[in-house]
Protein backbone atom coordinates (compact mmCIF):
# COMPACT_ATOMS: atom_id res chain seq x y z
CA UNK A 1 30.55 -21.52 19.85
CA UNK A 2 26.81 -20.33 20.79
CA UNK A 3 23.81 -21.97 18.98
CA UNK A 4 22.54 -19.87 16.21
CA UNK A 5 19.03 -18.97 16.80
CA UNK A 6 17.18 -17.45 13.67
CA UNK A 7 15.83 -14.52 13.44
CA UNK A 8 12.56 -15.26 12.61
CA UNK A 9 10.28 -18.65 12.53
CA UNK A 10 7.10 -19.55 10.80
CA UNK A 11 5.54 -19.18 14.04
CA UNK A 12 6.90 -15.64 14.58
CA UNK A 13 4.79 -14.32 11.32
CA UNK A 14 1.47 -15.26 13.05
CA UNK A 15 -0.21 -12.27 14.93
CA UNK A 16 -3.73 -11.56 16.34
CA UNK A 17 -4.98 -8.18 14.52
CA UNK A 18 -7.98 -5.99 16.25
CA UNK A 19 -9.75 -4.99 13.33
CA UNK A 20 -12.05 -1.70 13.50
CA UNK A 21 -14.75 -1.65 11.01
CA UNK A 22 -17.13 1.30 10.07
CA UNK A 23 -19.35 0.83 7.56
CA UNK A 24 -17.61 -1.16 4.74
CA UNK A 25 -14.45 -0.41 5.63
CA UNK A 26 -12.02 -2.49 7.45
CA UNK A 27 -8.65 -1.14 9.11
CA UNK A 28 -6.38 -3.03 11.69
CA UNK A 29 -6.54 -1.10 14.54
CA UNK A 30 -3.98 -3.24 16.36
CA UNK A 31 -2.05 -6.21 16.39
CA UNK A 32 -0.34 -8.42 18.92
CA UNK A 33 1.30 -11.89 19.67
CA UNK A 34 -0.99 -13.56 21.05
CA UNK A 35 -5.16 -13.97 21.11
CA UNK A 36 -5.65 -13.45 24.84
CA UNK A 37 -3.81 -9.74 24.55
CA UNK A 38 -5.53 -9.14 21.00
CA UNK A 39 -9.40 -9.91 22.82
CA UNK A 40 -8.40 -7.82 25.93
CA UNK A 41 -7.73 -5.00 23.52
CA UNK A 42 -10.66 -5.47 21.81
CA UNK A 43 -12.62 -5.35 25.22
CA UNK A 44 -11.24 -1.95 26.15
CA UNK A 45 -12.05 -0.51 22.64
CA UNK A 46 -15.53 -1.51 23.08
CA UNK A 47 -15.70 -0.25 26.41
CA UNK A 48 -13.86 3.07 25.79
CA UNK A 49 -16.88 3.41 22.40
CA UNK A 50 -19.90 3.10 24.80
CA UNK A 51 -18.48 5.31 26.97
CA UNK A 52 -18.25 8.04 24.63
CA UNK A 53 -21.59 7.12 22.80
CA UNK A 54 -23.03 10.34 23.44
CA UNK A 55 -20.21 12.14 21.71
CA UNK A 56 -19.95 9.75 19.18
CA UNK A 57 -23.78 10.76 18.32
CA UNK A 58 -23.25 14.48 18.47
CA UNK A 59 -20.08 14.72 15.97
CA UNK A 60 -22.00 12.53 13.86
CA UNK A 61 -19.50 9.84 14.32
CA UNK A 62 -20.63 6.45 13.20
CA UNK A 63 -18.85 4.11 16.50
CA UNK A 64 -16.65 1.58 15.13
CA UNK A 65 -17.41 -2.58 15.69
CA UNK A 66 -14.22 -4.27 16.68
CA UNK A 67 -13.09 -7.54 16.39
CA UNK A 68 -10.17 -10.14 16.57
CA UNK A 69 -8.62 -11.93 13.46
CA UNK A 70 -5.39 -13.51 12.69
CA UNK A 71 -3.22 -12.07 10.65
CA UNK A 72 0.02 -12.83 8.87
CA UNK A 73 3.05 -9.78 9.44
CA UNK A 74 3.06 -9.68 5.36
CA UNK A 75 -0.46 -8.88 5.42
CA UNK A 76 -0.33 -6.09 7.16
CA UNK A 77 -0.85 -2.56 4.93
CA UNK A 78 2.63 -0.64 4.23
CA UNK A 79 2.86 2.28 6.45
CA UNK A 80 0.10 0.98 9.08
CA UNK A 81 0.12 2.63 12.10
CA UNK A 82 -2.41 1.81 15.21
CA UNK A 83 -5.98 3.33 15.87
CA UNK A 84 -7.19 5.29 18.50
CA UNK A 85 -9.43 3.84 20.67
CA UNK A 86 -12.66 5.37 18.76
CA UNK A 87 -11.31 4.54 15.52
CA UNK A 88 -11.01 7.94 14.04
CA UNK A 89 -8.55 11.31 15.05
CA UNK A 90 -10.02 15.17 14.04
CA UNK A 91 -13.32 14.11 12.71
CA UNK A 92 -11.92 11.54 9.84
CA UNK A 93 -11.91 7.51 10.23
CA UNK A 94 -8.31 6.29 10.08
């Protein structure tokens, strides 16, 4: 008979989160396995927000600050799903 292997470990419910923050609020704009993906990520969305500065300031867009955290799968809102890379889709902040 095979080992069992469980379905889960303690070590499975720890994730890096790339949170997106405008103003006072907070939203996890990603999350991923392991710190090295989660900063890469967090790289590109920084990139991809001074790159479109200038639209940012027409539309009156405030530019989201990102940054890394860890984060537990339990924590993580009911019905999340992932950000766009300038933090907000038709004119409203996810």
């Amino acid at each position: 008979m095979a080992d069992i292997v469980p379905l889960r470990s303690a070590r499975d419910d720890n994730w890096w989160a790339v949170m997106a923050r405008v103003g006072r609020t907070n939203r996890v704009a990603s999350i991923y396995s392991s710190r090295a993906a989660a900063l890469e990520d967090r790289e590109w969305r920084d990139a991809q927000v001074k790159a479109h500065a200038n639209f940012l300031r027409s539309s009156k867009q405030p530019p989201p600050q990102y940054s890394v955290a860890p984060m537990r799968w339990t924590d993580l809102p009911k019905g999340w799903k992932p950000l766009p890379a300038l933090g907000f889709l038709r004119g409203q902040f996810m």
